[in-house]
C-alpha atoms as a PDB file:
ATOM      1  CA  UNK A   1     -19.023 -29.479 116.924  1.00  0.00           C
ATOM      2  CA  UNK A   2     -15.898 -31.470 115.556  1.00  0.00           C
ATOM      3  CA  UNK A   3     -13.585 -33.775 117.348  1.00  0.00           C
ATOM      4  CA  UNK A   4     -10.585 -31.201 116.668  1.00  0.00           C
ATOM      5  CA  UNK A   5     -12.844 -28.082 117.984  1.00  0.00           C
ATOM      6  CA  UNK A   6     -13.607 -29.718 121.180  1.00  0.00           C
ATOM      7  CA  UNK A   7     -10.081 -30.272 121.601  1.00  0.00           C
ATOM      8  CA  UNK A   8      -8.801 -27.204 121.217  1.00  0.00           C
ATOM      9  CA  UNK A   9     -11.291 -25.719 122.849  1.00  0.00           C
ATOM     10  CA  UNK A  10     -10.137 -27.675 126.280  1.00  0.00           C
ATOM     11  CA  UNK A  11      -6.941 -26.375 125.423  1.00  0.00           C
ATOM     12  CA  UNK A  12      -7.795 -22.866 125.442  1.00  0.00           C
ATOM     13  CA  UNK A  13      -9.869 -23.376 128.552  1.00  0.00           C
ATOM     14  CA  UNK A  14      -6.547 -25.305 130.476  1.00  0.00           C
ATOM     15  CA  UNK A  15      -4.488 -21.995 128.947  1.00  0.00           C
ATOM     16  CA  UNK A  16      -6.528 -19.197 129.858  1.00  0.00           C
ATOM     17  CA  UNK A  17      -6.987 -21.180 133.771  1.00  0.00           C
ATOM     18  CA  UNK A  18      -3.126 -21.878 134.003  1.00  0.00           C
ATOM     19  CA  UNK A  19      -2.431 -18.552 135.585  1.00  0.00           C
ATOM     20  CA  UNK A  20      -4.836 -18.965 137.831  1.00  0.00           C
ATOM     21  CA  UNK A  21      -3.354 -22.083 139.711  1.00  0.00           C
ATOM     22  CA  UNK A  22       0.516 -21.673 138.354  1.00  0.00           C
ATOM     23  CA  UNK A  23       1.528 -18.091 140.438  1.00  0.00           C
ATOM     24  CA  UNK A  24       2.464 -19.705 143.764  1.00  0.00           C
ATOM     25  CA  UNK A  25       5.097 -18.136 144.965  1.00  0.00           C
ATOM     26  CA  UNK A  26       7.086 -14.773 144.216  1.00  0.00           C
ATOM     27  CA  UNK A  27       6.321 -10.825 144.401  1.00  0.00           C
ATOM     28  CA  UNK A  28       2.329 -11.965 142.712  1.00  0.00           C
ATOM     29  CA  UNK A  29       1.695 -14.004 146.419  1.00  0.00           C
ATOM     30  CA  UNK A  30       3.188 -12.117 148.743  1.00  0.00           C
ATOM     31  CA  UNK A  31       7.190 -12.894 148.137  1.00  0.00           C
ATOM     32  CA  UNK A  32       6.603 -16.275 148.858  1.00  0.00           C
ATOM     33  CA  UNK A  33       9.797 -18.407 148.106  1.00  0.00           C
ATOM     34  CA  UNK A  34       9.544 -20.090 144.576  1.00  0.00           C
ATOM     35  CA  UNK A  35      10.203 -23.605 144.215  1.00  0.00           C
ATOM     36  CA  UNK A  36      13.672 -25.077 143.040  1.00  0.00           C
ATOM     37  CA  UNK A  37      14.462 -24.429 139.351  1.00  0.00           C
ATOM     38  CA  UNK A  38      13.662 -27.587 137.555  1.00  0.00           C
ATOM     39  CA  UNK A  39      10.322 -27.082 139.212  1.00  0.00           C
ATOM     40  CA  UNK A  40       9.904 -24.185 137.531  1.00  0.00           C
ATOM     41  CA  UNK A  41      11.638 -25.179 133.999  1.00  0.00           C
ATOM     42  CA  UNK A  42       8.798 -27.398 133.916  1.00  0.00           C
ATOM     43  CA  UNK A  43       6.395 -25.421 134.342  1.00  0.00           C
ATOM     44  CA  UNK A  44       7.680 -23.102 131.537  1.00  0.00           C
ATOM     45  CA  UNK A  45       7.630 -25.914 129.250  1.00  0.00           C
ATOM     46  CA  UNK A  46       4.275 -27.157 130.529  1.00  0.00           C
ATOM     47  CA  UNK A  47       3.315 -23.258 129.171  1.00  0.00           C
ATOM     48  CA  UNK A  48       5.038 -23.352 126.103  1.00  0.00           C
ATOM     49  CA  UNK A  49       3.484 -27.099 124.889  1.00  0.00           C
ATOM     50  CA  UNK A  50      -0.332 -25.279 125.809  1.00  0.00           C
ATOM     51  CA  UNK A  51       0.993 -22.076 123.886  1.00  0.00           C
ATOM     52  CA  UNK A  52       1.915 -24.337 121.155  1.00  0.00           C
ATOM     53  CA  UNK A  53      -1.113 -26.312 121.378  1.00  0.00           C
ATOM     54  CA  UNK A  54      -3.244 -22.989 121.104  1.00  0.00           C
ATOM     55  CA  UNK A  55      -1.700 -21.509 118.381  1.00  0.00           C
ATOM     56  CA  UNK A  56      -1.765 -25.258 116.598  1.00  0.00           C
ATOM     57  CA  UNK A  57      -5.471 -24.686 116.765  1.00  0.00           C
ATOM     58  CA  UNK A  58      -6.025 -21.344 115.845  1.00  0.00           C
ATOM     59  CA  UNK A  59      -3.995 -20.826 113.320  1.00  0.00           C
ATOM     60  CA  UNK A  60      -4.658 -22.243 109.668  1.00  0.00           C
ATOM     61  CA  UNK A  61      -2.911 -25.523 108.523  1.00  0.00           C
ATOM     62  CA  UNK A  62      -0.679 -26.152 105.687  1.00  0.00           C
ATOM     63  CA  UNK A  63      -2.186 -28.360 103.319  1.00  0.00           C
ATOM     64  CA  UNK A  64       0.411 -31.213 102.486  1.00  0.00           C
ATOM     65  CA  UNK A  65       0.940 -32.310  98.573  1.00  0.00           C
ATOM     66  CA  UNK A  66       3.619 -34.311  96.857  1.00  0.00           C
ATOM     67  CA  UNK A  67       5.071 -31.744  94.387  1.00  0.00           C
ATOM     68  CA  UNK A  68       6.265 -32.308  90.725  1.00  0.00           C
ATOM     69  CA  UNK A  69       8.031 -30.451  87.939  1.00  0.00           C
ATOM     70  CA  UNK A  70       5.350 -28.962  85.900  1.00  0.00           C
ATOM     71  CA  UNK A  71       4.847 -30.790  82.538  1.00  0.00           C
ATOM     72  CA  UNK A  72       6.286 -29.264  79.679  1.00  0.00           C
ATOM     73  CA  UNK A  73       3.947 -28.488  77.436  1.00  0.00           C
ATOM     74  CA  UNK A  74       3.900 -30.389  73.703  1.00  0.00           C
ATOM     75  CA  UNK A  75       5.941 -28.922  71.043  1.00  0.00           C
ATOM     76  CA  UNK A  76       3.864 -27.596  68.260  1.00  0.00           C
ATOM     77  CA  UNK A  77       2.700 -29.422  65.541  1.00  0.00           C
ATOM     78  CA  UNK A  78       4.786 -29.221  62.359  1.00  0.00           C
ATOM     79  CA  UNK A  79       3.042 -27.289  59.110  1.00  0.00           C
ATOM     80  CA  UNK A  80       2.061 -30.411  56.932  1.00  0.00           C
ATOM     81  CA  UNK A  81       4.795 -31.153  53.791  1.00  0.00           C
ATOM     82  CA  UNK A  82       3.182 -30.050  50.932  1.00  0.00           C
ATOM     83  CA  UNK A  83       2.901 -32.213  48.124  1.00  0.00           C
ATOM     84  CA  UNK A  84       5.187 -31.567  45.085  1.00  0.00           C
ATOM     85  CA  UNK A  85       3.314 -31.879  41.885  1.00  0.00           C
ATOM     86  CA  UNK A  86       3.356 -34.868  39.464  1.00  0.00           C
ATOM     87  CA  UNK A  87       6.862 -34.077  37.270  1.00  0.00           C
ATOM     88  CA  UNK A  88       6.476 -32.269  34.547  1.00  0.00           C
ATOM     89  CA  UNK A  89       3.382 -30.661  35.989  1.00  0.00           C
ATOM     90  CA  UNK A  90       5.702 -27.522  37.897  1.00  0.00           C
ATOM     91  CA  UNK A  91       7.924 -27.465  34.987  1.00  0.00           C
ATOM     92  CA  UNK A  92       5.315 -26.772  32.741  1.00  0.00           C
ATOM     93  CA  UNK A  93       4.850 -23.698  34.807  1.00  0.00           C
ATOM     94  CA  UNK A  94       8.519 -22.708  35.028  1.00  0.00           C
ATOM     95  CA  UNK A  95       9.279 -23.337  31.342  1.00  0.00           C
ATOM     96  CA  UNK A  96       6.367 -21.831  29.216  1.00  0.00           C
ATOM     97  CA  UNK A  97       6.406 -22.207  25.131  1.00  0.00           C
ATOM     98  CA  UNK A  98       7.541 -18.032  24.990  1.00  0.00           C
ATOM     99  CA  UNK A  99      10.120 -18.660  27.009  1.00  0.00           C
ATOM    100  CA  UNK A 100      11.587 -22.058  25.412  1.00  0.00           C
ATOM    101  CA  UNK A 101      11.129 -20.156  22.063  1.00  0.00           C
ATOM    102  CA  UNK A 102      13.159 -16.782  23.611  1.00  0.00           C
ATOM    103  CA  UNK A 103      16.269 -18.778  25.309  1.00  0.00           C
ATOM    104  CA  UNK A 104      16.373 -20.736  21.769  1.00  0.00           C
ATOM    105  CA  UNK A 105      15.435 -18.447  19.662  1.00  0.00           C
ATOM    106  CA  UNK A 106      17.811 -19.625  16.883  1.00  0.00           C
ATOM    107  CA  UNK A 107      17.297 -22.876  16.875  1.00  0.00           C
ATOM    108  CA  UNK A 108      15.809 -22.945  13.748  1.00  0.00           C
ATOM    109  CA  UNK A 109      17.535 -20.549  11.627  1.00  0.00           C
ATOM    110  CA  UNK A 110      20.370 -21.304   8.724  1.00  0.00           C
ATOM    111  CA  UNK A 111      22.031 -24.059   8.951  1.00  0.00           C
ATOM    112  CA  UNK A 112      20.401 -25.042  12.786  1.00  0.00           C
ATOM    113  CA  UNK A 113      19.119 -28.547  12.156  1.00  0.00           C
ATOM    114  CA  UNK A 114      17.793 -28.571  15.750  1.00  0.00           C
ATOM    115  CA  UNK A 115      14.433 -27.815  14.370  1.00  0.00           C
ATOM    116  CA  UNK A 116      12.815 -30.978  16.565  1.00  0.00           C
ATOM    117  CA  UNK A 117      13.489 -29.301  19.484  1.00  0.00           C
ATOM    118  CA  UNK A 118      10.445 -27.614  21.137  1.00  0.00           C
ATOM    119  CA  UNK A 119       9.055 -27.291  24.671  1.00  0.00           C
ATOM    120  CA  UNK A 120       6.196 -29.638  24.383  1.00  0.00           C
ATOM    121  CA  UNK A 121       8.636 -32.475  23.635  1.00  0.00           C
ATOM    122  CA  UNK A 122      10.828 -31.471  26.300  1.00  0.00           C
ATOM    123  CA  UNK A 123       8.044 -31.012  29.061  1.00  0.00           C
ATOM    124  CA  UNK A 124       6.991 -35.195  27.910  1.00  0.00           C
ATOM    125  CA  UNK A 125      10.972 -35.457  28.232  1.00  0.00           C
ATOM    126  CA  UNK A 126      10.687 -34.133  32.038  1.00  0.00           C
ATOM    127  CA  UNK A 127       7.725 -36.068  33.270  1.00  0.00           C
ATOM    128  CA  UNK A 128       9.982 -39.233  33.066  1.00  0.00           C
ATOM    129  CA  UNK A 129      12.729 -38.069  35.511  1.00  0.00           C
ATOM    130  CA  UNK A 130      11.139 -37.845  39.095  1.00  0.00           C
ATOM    131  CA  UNK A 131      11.964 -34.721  41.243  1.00  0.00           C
ATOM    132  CA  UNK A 132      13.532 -32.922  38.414  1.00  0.00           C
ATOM    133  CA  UNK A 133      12.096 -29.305  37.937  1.00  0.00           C
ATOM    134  CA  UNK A 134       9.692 -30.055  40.623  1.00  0.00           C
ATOM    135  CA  UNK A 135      11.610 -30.629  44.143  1.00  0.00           C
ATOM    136  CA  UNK A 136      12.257 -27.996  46.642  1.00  0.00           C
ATOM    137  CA  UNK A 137      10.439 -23.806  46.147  1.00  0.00           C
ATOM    138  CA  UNK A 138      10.451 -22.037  42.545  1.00  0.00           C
ATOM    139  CA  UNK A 139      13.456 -20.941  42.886  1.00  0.00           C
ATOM    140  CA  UNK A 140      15.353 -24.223  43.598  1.00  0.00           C
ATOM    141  CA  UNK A 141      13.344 -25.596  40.674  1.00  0.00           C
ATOM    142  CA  UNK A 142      14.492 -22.720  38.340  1.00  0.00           C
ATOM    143  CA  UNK A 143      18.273 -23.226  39.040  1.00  0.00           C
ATOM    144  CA  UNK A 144      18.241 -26.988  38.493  1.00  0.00           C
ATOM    145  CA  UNK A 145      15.783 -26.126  34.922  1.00  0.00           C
ATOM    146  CA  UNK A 146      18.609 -23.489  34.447  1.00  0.00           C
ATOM    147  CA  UNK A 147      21.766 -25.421  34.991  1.00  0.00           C
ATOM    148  CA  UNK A 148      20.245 -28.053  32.725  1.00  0.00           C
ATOM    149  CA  UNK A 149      19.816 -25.971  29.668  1.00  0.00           C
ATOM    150  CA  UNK A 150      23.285 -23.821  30.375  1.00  0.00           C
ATOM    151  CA  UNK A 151      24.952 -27.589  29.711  1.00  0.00           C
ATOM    152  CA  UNK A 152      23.220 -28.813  26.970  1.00  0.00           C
ATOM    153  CA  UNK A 153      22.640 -25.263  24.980  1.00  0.00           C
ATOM    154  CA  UNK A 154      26.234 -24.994  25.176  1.00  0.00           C
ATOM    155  CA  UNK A 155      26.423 -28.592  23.477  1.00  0.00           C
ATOM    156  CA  UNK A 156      24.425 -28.133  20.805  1.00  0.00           C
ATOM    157  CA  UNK A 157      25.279 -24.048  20.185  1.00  0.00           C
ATOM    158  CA  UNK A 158      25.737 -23.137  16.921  1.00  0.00           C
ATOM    159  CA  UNK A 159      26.979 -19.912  17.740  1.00  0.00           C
ATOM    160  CA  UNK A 160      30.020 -18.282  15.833  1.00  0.00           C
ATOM    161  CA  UNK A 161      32.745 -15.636  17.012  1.00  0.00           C
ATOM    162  CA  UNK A 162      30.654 -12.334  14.941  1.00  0.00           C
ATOM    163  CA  UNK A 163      26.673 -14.264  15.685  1.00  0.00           C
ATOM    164  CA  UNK A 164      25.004 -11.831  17.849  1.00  0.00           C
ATOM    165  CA  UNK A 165      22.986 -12.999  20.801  1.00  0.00           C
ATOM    166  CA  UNK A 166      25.271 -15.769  21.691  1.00  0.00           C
ATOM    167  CA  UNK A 167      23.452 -17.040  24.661  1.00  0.00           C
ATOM    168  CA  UNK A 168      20.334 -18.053  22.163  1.00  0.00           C
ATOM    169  CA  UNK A 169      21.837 -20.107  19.932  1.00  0.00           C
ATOM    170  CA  UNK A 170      21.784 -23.528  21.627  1.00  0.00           C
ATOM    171  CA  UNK A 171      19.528 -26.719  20.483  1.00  0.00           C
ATOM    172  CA  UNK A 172      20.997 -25.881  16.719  1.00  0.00           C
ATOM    173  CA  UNK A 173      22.763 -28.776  15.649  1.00  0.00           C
ATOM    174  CA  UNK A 174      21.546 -32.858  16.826  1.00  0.00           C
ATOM    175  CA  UNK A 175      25.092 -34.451  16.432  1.00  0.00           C
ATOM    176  CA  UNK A 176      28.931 -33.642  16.958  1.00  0.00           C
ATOM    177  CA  UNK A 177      30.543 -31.858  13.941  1.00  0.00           C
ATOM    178  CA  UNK A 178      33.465 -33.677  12.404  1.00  0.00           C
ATOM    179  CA  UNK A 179      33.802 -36.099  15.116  1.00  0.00           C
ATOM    180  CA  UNK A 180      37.553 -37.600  15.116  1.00  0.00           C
ATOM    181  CA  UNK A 181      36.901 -41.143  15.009  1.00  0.00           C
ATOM    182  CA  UNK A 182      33.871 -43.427  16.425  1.00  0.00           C
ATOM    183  CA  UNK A 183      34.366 -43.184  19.809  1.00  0.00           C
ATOM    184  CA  UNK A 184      34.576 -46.896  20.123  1.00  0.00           C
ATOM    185  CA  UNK A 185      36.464 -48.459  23.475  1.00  0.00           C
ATOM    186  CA  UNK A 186      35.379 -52.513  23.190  1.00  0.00           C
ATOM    187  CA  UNK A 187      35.755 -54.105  26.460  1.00  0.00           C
ATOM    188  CA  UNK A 188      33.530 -57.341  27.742  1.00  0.00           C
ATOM    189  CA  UNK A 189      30.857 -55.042  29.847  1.00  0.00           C
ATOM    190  CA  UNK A 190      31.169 -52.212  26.800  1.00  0.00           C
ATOM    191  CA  UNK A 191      31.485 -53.814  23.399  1.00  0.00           C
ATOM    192  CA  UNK A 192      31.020 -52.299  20.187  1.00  0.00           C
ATOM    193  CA  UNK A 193      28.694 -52.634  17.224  1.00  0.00           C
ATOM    194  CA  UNK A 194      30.989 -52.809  14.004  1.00  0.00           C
ATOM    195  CA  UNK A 195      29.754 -49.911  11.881  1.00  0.00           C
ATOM    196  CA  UNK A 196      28.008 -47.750  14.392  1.00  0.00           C
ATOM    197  CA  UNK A 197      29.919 -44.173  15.999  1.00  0.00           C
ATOM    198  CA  UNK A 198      29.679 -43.134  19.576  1.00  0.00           C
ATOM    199  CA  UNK A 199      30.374 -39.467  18.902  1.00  0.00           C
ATOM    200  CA  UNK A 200      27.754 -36.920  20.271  1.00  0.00           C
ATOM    201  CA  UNK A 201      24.105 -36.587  19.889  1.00  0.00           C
ATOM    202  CA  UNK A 202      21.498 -35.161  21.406  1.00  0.00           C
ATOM    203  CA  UNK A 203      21.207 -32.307  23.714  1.00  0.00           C
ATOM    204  CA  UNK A 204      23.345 -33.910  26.188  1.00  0.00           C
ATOM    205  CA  UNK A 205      26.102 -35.312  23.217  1.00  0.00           C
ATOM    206  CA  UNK A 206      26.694 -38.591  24.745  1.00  0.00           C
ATOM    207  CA  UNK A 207      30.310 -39.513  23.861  1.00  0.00           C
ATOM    208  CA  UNK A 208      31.912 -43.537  23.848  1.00  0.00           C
ATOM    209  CA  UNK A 209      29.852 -46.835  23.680  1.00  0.00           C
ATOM    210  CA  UNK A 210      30.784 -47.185  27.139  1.00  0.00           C
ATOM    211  CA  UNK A 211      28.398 -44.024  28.280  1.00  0.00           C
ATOM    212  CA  UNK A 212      25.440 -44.949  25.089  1.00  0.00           C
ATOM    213  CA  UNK A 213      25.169 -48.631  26.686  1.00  0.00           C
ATOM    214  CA  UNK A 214      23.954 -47.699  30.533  1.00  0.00           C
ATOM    215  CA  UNK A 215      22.376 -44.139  29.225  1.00  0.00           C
ATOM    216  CA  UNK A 216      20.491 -46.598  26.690  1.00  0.00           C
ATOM    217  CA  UNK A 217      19.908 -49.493  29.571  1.00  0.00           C
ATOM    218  CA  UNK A 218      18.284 -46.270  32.434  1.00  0.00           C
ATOM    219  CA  UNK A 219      16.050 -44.308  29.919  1.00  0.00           C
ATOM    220  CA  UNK A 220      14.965 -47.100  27.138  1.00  0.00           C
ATOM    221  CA  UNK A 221      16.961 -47.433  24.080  1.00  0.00           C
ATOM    222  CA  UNK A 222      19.480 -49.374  22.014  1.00  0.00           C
ATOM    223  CA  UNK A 223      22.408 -47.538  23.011  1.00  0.00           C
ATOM    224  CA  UNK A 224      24.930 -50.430  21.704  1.00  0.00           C
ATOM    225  CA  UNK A 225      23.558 -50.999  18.643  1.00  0.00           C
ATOM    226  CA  UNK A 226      21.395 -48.068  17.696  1.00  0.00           C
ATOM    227  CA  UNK A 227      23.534 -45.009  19.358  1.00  0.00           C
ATOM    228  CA  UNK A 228      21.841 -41.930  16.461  1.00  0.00           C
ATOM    229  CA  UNK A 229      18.534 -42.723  17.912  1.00  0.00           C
ATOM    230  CA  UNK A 230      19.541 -39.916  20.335  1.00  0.00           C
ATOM    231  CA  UNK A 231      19.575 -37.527  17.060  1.00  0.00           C
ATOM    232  CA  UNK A 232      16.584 -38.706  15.424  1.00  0.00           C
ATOM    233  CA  UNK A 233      13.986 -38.912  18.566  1.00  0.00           C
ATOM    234  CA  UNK A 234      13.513 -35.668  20.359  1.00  0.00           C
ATOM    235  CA  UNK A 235      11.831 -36.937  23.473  1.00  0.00           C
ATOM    236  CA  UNK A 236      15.371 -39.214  24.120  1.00  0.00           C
END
């Protein structure tokens, strides 16, 4: 037997005996006159501590533990970024050889000189520009492909007021048509090659020496002194 049952043991023993030796005086003994009350105030707390004591034994005990906020749990992993495909690679799938040859369809009829113009070129053309065609889901990569070709069709249309289809007639002509003058604004930065024009070419018809110099300097031509290369090599 334990320390702590021994105890309370006594205690039950000095409880259940208390009666025994406490009633000393009223109706219980024969009227006998009780002693003064702080006598018997003491007594009732004397009963109360072995009361306390005896419950303090029999009934269970709280076990004692520091408490904390629970631990919120992790958030959840993130879905890995996919990675985007090479360039070029997820335009190739957007912008197939049927359709280059339906939204252009004109390109090489009459007096369309766009001839050089096909989707092979142009898919070589869009492996060199990072991200384009190939950033964000197939539908952000179809507006960007589309708002390219809007621009530049519209550049290089060769559409007229009674041509059916007018939508399909862009990529016909390489250069500007009766260009005003040579487009030529010298400055220090921007200077000018005597004898060569800065009108429009190519799909995007770059106009001024000031726009052929840095377009020449970011994508790897002579834009100051060879400006038509931008007519004469599709892939530029």
């Amino acid at each position: 037997m334990g320390k702590i049952e021994i105890v309370c043991s006594i205690l039950v023993f000095i409880v259940v005996g208390i009666p025994a030796y406490a009633e000393q005086c009223g109706h219980q003994v024969g009227g006998a006159v009780c002693l003064g009350s702080r006598q018997t105030l003491l007594q009732q707390r004397w009963m109360v501590w072995h009361v306390y004591r005896l419950l303090w034994c029999w009934l269970p005990k709280p076990v004692w533990r520091r408490t904390h906020p629970p631990t919120p749990p992790p958030p959840p992993t993130p879905p890995p970024t996919p990675t985007p495909p090479p360039s070029g690679e997820g335009m190739a799938s957007i912008i197939t050889e049927s359709v280059f040859n339906e939204m252009f369809k004109h390109r090489t009829e009459g007096n369309c000189v766009g001839k050089f113009y096909v989707c092979d070129v142009f898919i070589t053309a869009a492996k060199a520009f990072d991200g384009f065609g190939t950033t964000g889901d197939a539908a952000l990569q179809k507006k960007e492909v589309a708002a390219f070709f809007g621009q530049t069709s519209q550049e290089t249309s060769g559409w007229w007021a009674t041509a059916t289809e007018p939508y399909a007639w862009g990529y016909c002509y390489l250069k500007e048509l009766n260009p005003p003058d040579d487009y030529c604004t010298s400055s220090e930065q921007y200077p000018c090659t005597p004898g060569q024009k800065y009108y429009g070419g190519g799909p995007v018809q770059i106009l001024h020496n000031y726009n052929y110099i840095p377009a020449g300097k970011a994508i790897g031509f002579d834009g100051l002194n060879d400006p038509d290369i931008v007519s004469r090599d599709p892939t530029i």
